[in-house]
C-alpha atoms as a PDB file:
ATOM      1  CA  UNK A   1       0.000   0.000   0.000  1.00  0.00           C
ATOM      2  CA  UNK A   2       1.839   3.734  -1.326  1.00  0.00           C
ATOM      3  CA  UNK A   3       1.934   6.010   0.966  1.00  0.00           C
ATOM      4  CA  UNK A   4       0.520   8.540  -1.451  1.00  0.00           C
ATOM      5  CA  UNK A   5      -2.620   5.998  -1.650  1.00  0.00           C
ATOM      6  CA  UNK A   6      -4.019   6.859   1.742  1.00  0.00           C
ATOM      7  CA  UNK A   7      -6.121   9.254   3.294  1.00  0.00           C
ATOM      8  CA  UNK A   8      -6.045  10.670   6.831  1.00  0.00           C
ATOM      9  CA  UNK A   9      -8.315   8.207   7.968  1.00  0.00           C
ATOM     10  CA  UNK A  10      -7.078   5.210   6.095  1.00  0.00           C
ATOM     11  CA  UNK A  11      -3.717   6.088   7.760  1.00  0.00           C
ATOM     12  CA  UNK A  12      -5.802   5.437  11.199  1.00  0.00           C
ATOM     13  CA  UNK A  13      -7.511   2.532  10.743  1.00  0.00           C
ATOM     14  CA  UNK A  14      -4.133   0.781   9.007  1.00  0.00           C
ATOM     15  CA  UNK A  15      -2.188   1.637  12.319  1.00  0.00           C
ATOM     16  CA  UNK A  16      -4.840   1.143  14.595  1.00  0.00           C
ATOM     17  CA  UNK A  17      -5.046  -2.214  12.997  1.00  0.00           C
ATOM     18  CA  UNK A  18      -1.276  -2.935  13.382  1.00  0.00           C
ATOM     19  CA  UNK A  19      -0.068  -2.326  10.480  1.00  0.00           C
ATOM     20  CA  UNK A  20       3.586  -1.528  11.513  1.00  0.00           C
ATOM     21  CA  UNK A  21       4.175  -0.840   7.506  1.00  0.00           C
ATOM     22  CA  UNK A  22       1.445   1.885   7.737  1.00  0.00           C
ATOM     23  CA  UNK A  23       2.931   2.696  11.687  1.00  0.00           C
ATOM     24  CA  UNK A  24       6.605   2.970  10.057  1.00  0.00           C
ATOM     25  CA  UNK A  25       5.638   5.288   7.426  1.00  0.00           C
ATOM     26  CA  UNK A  26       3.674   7.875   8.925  1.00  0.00           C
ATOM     27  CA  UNK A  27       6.630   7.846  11.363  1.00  0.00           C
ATOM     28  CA  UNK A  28       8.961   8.759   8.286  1.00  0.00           C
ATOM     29  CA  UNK A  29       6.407  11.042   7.976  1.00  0.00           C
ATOM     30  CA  UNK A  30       7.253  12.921  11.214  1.00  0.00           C
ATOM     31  CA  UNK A  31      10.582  12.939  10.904  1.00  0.00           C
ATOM     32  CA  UNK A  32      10.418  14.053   7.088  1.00  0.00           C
ATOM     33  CA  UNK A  33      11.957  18.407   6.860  1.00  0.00           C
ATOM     34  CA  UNK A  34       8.749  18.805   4.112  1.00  0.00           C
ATOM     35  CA  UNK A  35       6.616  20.639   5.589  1.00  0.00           C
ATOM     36  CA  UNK A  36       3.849  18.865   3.803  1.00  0.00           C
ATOM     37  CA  UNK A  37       4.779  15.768   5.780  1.00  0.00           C
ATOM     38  CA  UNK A  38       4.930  17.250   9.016  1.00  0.00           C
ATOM     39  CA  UNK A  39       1.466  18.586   8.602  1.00  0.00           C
ATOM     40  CA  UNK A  40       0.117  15.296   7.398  1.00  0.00           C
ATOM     41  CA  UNK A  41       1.564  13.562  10.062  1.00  0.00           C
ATOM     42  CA  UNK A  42       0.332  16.197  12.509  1.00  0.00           C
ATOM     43  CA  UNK A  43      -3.159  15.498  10.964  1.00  0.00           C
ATOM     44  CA  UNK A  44      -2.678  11.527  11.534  1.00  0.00           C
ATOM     45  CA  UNK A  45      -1.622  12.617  15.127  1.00  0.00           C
ATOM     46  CA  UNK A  46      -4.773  14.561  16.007  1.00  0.00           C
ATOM     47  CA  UNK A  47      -6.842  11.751  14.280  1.00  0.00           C
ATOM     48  CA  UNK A  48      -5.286   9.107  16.529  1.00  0.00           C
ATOM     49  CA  UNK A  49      -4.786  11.178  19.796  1.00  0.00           C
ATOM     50  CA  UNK A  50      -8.070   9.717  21.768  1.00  0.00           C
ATOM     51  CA  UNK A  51      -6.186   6.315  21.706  1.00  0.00           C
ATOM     52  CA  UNK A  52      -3.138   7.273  22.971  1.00  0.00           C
ATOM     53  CA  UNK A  53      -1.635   6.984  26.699  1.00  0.00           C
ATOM     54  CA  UNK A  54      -2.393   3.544  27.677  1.00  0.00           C
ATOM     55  CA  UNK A  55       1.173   2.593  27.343  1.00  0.00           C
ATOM     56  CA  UNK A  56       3.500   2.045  29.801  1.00  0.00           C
ATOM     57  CA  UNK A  57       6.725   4.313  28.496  1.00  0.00           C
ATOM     58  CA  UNK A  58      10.197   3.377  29.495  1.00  0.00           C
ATOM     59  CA  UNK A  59      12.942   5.345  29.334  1.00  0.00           C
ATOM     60  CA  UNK A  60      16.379   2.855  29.068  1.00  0.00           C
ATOM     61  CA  UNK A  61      19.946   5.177  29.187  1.00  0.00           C
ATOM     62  CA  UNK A  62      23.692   3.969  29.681  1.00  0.00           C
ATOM     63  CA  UNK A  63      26.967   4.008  29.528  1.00  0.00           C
ATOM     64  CA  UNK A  64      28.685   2.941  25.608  1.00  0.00           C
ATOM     65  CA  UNK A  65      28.888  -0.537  25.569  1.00  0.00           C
ATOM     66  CA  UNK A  66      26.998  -1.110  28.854  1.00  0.00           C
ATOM     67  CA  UNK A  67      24.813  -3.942  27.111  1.00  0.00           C
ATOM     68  CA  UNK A  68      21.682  -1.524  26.362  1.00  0.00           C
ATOM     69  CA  UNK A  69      20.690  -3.769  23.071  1.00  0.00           C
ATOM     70  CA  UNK A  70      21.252  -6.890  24.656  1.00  0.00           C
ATOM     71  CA  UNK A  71      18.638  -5.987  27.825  1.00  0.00           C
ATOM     72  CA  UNK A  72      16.501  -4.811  25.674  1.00  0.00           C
ATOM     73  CA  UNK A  73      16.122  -7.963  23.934  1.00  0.00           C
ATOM     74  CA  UNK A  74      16.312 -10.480  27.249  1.00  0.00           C
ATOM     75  CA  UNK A  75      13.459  -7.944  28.704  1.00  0.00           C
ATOM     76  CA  UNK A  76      11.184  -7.566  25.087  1.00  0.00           C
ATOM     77  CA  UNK A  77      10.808 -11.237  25.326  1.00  0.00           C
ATOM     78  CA  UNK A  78      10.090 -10.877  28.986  1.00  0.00           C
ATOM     79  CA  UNK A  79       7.547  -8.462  28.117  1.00  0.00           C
ATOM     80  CA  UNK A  80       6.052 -10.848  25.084  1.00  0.00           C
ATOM     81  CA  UNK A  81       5.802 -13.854  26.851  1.00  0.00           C
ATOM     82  CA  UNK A  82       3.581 -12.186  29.667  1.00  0.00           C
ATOM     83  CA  UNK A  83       1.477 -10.904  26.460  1.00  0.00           C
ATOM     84  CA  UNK A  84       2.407  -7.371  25.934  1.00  0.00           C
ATOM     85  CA  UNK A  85       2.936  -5.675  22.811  1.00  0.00           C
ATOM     86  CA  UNK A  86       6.318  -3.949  22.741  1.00  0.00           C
ATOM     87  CA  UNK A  87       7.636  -0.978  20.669  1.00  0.00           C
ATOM     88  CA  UNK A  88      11.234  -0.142  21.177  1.00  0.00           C
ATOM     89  CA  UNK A  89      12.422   3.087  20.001  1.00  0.00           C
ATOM     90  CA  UNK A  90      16.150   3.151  19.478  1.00  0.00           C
ATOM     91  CA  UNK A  91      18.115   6.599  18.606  1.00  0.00           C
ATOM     92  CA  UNK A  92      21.299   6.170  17.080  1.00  0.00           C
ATOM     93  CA  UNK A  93      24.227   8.879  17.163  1.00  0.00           C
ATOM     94  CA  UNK A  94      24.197  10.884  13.942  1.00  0.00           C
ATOM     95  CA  UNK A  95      28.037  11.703  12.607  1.00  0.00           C
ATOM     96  CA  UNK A  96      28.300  15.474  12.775  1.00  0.00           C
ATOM     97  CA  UNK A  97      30.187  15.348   9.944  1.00  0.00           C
ATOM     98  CA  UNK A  98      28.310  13.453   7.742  1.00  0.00           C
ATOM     99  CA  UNK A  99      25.156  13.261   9.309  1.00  0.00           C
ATOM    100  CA  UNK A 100      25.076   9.372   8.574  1.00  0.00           C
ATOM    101  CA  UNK A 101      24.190   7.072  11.725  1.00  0.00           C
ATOM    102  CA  UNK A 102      24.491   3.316  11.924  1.00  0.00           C
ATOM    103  CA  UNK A 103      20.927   2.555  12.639  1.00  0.00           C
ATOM    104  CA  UNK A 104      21.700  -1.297  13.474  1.00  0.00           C
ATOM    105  CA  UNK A 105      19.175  -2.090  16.652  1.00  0.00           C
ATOM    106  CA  UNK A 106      17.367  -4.512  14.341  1.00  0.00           C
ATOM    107  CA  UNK A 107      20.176  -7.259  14.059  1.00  0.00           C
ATOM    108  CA  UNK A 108      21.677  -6.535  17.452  1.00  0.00           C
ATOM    109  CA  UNK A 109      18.100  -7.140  19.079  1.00  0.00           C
ATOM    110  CA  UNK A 110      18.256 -10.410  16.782  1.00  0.00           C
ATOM    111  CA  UNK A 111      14.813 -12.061  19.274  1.00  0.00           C
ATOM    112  CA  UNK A 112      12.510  -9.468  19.501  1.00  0.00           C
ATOM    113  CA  UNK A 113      13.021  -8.502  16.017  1.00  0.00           C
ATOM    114  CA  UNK A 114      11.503 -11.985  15.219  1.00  0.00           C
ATOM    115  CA  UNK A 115       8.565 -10.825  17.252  1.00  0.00           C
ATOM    116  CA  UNK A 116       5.169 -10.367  15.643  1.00  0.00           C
ATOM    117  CA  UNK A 117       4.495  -8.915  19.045  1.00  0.00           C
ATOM    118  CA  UNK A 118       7.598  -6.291  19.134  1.00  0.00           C
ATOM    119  CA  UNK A 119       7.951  -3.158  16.767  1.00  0.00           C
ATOM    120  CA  UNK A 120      11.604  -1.984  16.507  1.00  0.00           C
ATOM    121  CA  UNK A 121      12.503   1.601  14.746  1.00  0.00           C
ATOM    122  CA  UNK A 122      15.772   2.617  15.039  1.00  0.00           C
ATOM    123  CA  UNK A 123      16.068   6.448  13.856  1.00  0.00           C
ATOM    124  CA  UNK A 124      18.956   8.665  14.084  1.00  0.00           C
ATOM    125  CA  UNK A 125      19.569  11.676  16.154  1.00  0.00           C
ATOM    126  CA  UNK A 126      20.511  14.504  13.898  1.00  0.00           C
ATOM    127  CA  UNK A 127      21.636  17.560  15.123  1.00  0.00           C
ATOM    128  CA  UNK A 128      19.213  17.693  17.794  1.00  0.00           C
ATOM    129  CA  UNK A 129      20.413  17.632  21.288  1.00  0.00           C
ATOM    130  CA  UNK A 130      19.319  15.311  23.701  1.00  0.00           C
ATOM    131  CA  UNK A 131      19.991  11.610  22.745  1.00  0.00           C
ATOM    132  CA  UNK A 132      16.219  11.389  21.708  1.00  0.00           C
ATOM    133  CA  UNK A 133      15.625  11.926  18.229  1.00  0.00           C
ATOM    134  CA  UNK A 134      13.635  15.337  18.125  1.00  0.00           C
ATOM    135  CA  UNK A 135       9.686  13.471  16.840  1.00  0.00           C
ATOM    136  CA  UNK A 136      10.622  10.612  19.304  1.00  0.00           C
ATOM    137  CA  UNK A 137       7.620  11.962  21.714  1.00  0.00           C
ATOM    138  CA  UNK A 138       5.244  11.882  18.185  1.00  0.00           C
ATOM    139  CA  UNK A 139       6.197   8.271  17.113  1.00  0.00           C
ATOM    140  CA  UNK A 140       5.263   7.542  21.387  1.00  0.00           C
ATOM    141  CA  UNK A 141       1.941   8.207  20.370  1.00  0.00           C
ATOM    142  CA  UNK A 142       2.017   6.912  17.221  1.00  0.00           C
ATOM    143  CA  UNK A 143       3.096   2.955  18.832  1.00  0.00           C
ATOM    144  CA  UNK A 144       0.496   3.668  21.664  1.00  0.00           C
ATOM    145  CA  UNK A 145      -2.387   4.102  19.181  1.00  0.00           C
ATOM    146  CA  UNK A 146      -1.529   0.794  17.264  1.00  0.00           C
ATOM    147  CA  UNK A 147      -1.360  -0.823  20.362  1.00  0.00           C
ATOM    148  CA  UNK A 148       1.447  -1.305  21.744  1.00  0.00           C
ATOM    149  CA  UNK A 149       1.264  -1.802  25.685  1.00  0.00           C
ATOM    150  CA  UNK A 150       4.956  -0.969  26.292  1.00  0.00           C
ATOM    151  CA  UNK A 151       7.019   1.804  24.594  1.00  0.00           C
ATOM    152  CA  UNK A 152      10.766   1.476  25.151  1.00  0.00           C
ATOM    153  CA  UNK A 153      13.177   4.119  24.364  1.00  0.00           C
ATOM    154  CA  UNK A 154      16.809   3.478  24.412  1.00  0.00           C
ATOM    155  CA  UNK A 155      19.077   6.777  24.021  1.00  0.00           C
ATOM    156  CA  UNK A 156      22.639   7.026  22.901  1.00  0.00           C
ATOM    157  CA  UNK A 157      24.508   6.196  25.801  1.00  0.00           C
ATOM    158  CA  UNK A 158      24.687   8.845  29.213  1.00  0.00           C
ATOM    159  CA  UNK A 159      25.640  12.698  29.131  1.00  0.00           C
ATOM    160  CA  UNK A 160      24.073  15.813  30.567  1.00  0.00           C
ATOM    161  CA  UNK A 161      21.297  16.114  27.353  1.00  0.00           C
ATOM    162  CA  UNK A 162      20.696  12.473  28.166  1.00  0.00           C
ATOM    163  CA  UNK A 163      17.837  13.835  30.674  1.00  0.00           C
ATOM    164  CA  UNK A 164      15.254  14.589  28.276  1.00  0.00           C
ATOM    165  CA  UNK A 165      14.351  11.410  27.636  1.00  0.00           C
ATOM    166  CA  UNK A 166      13.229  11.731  31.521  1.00  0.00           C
ATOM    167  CA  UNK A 167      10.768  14.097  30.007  1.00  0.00           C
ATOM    168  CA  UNK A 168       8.933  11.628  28.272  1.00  0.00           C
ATOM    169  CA  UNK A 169       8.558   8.339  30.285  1.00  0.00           C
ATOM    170  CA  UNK A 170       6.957   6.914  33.270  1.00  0.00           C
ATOM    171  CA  UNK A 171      10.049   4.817  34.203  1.00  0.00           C
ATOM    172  CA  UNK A 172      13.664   5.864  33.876  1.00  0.00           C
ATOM    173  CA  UNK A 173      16.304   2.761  34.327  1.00  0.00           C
ATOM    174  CA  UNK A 174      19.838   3.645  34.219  1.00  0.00           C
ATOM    175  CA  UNK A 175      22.204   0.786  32.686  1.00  0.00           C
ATOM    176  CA  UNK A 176      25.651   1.077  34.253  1.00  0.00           C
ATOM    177  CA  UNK A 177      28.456  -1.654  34.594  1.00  0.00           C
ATOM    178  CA  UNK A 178      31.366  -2.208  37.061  1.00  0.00           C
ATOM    179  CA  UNK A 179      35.269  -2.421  36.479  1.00  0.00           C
ATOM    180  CA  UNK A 180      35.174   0.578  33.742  1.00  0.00           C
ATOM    181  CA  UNK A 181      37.119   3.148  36.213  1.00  0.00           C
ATOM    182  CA  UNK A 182      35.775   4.793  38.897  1.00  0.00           C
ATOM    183  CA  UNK A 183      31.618   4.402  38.126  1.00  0.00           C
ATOM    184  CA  UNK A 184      31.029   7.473  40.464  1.00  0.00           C
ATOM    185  CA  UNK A 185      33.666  10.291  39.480  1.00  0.00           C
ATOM    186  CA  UNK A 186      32.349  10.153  36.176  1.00  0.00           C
ATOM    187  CA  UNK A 187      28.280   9.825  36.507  1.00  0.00           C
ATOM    188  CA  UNK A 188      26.137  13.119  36.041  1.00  0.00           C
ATOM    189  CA  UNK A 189      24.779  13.806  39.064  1.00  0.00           C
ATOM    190  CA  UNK A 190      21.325  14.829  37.296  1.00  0.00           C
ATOM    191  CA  UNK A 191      21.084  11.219  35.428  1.00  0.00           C
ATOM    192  CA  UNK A 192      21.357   9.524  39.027  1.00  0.00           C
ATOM    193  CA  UNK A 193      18.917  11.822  40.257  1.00  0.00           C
ATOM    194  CA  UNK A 194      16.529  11.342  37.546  1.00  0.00           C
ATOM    195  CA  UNK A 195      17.011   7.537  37.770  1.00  0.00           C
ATOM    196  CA  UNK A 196      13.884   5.287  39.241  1.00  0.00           C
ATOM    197  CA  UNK A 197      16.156   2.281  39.475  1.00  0.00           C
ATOM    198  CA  UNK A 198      19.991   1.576  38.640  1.00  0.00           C
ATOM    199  CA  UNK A 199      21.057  -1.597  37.140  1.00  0.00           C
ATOM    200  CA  UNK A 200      24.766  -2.909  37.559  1.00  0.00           C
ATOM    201  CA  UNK A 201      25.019  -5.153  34.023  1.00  0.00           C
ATOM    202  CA  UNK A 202      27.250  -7.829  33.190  1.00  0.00           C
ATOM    203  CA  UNK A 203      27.059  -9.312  37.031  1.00  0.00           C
ATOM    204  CA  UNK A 204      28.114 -12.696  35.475  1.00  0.00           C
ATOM    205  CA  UNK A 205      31.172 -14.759  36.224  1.00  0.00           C
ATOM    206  CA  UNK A 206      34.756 -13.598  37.549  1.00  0.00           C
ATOM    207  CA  UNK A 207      32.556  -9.905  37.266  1.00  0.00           C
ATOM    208  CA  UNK A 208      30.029 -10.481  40.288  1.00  0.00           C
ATOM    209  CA  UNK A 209      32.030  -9.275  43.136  1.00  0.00           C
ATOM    210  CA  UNK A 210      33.031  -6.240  40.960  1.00  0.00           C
ATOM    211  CA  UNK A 211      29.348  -5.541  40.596  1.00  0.00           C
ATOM    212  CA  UNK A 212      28.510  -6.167  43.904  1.00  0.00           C
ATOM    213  CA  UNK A 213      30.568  -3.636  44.847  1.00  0.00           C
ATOM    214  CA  UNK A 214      29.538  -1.330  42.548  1.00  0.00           C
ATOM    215  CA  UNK A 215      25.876  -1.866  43.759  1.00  0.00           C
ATOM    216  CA  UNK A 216      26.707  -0.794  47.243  1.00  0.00           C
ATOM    217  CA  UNK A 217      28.773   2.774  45.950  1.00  0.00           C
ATOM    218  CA  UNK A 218      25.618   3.844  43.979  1.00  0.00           C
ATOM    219  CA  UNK A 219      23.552   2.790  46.928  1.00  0.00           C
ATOM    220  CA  UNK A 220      25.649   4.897  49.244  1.00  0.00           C
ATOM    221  CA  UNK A 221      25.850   7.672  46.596  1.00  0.00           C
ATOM    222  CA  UNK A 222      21.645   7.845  46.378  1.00  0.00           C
ATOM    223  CA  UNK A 223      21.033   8.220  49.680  1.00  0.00           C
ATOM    224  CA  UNK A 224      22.726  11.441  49.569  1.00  0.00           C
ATOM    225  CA  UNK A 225      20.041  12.601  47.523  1.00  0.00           C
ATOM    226  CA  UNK A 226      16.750  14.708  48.675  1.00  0.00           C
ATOM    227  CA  UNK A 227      13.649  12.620  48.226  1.00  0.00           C
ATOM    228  CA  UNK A 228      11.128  12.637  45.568  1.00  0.00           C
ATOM    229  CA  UNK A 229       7.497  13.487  47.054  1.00  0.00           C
ATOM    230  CA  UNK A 230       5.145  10.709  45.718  1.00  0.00           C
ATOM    231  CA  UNK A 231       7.825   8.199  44.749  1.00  0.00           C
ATOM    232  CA  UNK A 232      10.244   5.978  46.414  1.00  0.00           C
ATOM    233  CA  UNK A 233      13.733   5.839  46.418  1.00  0.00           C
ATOM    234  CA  UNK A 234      16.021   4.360  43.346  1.00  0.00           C
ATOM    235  CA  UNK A 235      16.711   0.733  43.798  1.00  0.00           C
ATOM    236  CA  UNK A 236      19.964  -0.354  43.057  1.00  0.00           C
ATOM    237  CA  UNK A 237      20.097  -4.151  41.357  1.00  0.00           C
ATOM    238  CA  UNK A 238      22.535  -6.397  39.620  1.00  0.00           C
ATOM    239  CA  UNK A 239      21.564  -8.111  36.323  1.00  0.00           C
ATOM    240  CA  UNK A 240      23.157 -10.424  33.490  1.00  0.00           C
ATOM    241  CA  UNK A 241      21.120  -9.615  30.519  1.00  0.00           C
ATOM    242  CA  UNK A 242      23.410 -11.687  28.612  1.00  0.00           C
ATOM    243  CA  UNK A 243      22.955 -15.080  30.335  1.00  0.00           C
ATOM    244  CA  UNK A 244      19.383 -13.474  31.328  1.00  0.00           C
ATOM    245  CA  UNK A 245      19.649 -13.495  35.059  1.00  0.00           C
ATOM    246  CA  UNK A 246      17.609 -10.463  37.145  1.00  0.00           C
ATOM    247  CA  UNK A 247      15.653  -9.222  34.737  1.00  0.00           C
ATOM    248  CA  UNK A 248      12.721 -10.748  36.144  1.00  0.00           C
ATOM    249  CA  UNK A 249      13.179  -8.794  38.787  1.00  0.00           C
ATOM    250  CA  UNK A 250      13.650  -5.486  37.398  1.00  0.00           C
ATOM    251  CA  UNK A 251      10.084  -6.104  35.492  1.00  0.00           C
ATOM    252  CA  UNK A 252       8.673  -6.755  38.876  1.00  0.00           C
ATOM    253  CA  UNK A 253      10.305  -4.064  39.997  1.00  0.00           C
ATOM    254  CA  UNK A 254       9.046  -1.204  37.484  1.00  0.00           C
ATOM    255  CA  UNK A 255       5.535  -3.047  38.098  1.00  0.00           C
ATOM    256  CA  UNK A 256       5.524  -2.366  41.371  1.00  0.00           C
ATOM    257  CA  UNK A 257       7.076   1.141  41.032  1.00  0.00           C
ATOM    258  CA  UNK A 258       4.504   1.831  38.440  1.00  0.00           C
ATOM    259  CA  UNK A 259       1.152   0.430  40.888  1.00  0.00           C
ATOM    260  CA  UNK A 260       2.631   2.744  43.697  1.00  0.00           C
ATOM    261  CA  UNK A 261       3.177   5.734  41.665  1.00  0.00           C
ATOM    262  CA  UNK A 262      -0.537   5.806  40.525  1.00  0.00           C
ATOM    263  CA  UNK A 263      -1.261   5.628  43.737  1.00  0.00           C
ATOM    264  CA  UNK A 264      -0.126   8.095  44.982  1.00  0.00           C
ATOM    265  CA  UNK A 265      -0.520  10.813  42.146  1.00  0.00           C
ATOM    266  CA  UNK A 266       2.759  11.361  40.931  1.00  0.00           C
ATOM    267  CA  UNK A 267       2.026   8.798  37.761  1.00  0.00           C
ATOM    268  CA  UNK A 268      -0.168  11.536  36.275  1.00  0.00           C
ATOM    269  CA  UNK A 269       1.454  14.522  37.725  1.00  0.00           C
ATOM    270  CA  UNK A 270       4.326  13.246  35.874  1.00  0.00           C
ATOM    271  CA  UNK A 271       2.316  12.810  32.352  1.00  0.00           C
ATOM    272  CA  UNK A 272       0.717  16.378  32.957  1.00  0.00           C
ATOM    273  CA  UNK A 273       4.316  17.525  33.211  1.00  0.00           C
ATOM    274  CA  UNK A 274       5.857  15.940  30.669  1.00  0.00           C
ATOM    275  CA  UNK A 275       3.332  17.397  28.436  1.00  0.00           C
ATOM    276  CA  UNK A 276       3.105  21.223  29.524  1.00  0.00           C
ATOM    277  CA  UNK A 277       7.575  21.048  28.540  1.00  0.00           C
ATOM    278  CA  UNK A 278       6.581  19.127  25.252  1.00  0.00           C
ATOM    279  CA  UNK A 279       4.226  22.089  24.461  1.00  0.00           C
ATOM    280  CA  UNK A 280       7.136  25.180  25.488  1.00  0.00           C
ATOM    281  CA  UNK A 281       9.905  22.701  23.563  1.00  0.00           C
ATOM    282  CA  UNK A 282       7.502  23.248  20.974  1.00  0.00           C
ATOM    283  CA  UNK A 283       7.213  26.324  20.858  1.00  0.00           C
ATOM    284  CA  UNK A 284      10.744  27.124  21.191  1.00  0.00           C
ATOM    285  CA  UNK A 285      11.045  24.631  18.351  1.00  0.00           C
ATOM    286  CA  UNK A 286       8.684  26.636  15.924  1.00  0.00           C
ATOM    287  CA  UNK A 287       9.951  30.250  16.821  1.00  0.00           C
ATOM    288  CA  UNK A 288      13.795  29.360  15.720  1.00  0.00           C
ATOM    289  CA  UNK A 289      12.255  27.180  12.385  1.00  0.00           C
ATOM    290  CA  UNK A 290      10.063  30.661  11.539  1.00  0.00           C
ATOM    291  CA  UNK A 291      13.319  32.596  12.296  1.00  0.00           C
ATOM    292  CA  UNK A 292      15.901  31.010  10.490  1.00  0.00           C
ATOM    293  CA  UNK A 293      13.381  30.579   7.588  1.00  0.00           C
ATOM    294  CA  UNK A 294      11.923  34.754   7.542  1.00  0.00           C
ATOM    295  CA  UNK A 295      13.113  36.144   4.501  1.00  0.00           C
ATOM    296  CA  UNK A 296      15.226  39.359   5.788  1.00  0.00           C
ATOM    297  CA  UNK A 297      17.325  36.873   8.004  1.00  0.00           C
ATOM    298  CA  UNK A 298      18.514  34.600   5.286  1.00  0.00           C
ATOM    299  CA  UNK A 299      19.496  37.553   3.583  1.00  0.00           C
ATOM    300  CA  UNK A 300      21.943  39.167   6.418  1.00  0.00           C
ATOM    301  CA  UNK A 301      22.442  35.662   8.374  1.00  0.00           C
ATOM    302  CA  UNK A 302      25.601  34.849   6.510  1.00  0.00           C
ATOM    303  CA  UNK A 303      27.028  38.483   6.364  1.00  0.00           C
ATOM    304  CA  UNK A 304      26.716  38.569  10.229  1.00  0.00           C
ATOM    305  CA  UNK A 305      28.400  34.693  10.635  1.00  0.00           C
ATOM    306  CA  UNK A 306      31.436  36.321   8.846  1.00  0.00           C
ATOM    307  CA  UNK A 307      31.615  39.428  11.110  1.00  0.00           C
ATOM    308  CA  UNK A 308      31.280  37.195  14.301  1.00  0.00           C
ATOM    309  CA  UNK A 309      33.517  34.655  13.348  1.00  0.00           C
ATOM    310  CA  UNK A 310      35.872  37.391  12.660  1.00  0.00           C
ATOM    311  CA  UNK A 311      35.829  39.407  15.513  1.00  0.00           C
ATOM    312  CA  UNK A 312      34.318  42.650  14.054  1.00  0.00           C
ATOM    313  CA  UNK A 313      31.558  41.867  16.003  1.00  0.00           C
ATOM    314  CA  UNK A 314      30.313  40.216  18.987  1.00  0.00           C
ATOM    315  CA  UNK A 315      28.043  37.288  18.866  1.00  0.00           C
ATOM    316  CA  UNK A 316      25.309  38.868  21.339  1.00  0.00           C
ATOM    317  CA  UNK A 317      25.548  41.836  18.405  1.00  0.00           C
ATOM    318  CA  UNK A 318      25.369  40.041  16.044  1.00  0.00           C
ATOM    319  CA  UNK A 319      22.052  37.952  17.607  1.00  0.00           C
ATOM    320  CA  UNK A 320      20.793  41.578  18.624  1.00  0.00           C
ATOM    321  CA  UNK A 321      21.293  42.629  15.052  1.00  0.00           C
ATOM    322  CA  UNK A 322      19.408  39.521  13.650  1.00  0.00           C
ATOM    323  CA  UNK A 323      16.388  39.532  16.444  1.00  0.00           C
ATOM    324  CA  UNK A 324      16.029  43.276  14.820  1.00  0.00           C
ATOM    325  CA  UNK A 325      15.937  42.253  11.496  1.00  0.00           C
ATOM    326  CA  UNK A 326      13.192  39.884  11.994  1.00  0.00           C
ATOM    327  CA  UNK A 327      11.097  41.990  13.859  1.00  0.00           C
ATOM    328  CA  UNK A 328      11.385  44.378  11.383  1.00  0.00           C
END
């Protein structure tokens, strides 16, 4: 079925259906620059909205090479065999240079991509800061309307724009591993903050004393932290998701997290959040796009890079100079 075939509400009932050929496209369609795209996919959005938010969105970070694919795919099946539908949303680092990104979550998830049950759309992250590709919270809603019970969203490793994806899920589980230097001198403070749980990966073999030991720093390092009203602490586990040991517990874990949460409020407080920044990121979003497009700055934009770059000016001139000129 062409994508140029359908109809607003064709493009509904095929992803309601679960259709993940239909689901994938009107994805590309988010993440298309044409502006005719973006408002199609805005309009499939809006069509679909009343069947969004049943989902239960986690947020999965880490260190490089902390085993983030690998969990993923040990908990997925988890997640199938208790008869869930799971999306996984996997943003891959975008060269800088040339803008290319490797985009290979498909065969390194090689048994949940074998799923009927899973979904699995790797996308890359562009230019935009914060680890999470910049429609990621679109293509949420997107999986939720066609059904699927658990969104996962794995981001590109840890770093101070890591947080966002905090901004956008229910359950934030922070992948670390032992015996890679000292785990604490290097961890943003506002990741471990943000964290619901910590896992200490790779607890297998000659490693499990290292992890143990890791376990009880980060345990020692959270209770330095202030509370969270309506939540409780981080837990701090060990897991193998190689040799698939402790997963089982995490997914109790987030369950439980997840039943106490709603009960005490801060499960929707969170949502309501989560959606009052995605409306201001928006905005922000929209005002630079309108900027950078308006005629009179295109015109002057590259005249006033040179003068910058070049010292004849200074860069809050120059911005002064170019707020002016689009005002004008």
């Amino acid at each position: 079925m062409g994508r140029r075939t359908l109809t607003t509400s064709q493009y509904a009932d095929e992803i309601r259906s679960g259709n993940r050929f239909v689901l994938s496209q009107a994805i590309t369609l988010i993440e298309s620059t044409l502006i005719s795209n973006q408002n199609l996919a805005q309009t499939i959005i809006s069509s679909l909205l009343a069947y969004t938010g049943n989902s239960l969105r986690l947020g999965i970070t880490g260190v490089p090479g902390v085993g983030k694919s690998t969990f993923i795919d040990q908990l997925g099946m988890i997640l199938i065999q208790e008869g869930c539908r799971v999306a996984v949303l996997s943003v891959d680092p975008s060269s800088q240079q040339s803008k290319g990104s490797i985009l290979g979550d498909k065969t390194r998830m090689q048994q949940l991509s074998q799923q009927s049950a899973a979904y699995i759309r790797p996308s890359a992250t562009g230019n935009y800061l914060g680890g999470v590709a910049q429609q990621t919270r679109e293509a949420i809603l997107l999986c939720e309307a066609a059904g699927y019970d658990i969104i996962i969203i794995e981001t590109v490793g840890v770093g101070q724009s890591e947080t966002m994806v905090r901004h956008m899920t229910d359950f934030f589980l922070l992948l670390m591993i032992s015996g890679a230097g000292d785990e604490l001198q290097g961890m943003k403070r506002g990741i471990m903050e943000m964290a619901d749980a910590i896992a200490i990966n790779k607890a297998d073999g000659s490693n499990k004393k290292a992890a143990q030991m890791a376990k009880k720093n980060y345990e020692h390092a959270l209770h330095l932290f202030p509370p969270v009203p309506g939540k409780s602490s981080p837990e701090v586990v060990t897991c193998s998701a190689l040799h698939n040991q402790g997963l089982h517990e995490i997914w109790s874990h987030i369950k439980k997290f997840v039943t106490a949460t709603k009960a005490s409020g801060y499960f929707q407080q969170q949502r309501q959040q989560q959606q009052q920044s995605w409306m201001y990121e928006l905005i922000q979003q929209q005002l630079s796009q309108h900027f950078f497009r308006q005629e009179g700055v295109q015109k002057i934009l590259s005249q006033i890079e040179k003068e910058v770059l070049h010292g004849k000016i200074t860069a809050r001139e120059g911005a002064e100079r170019l707020i002016k000129c689009y005002r004008s």
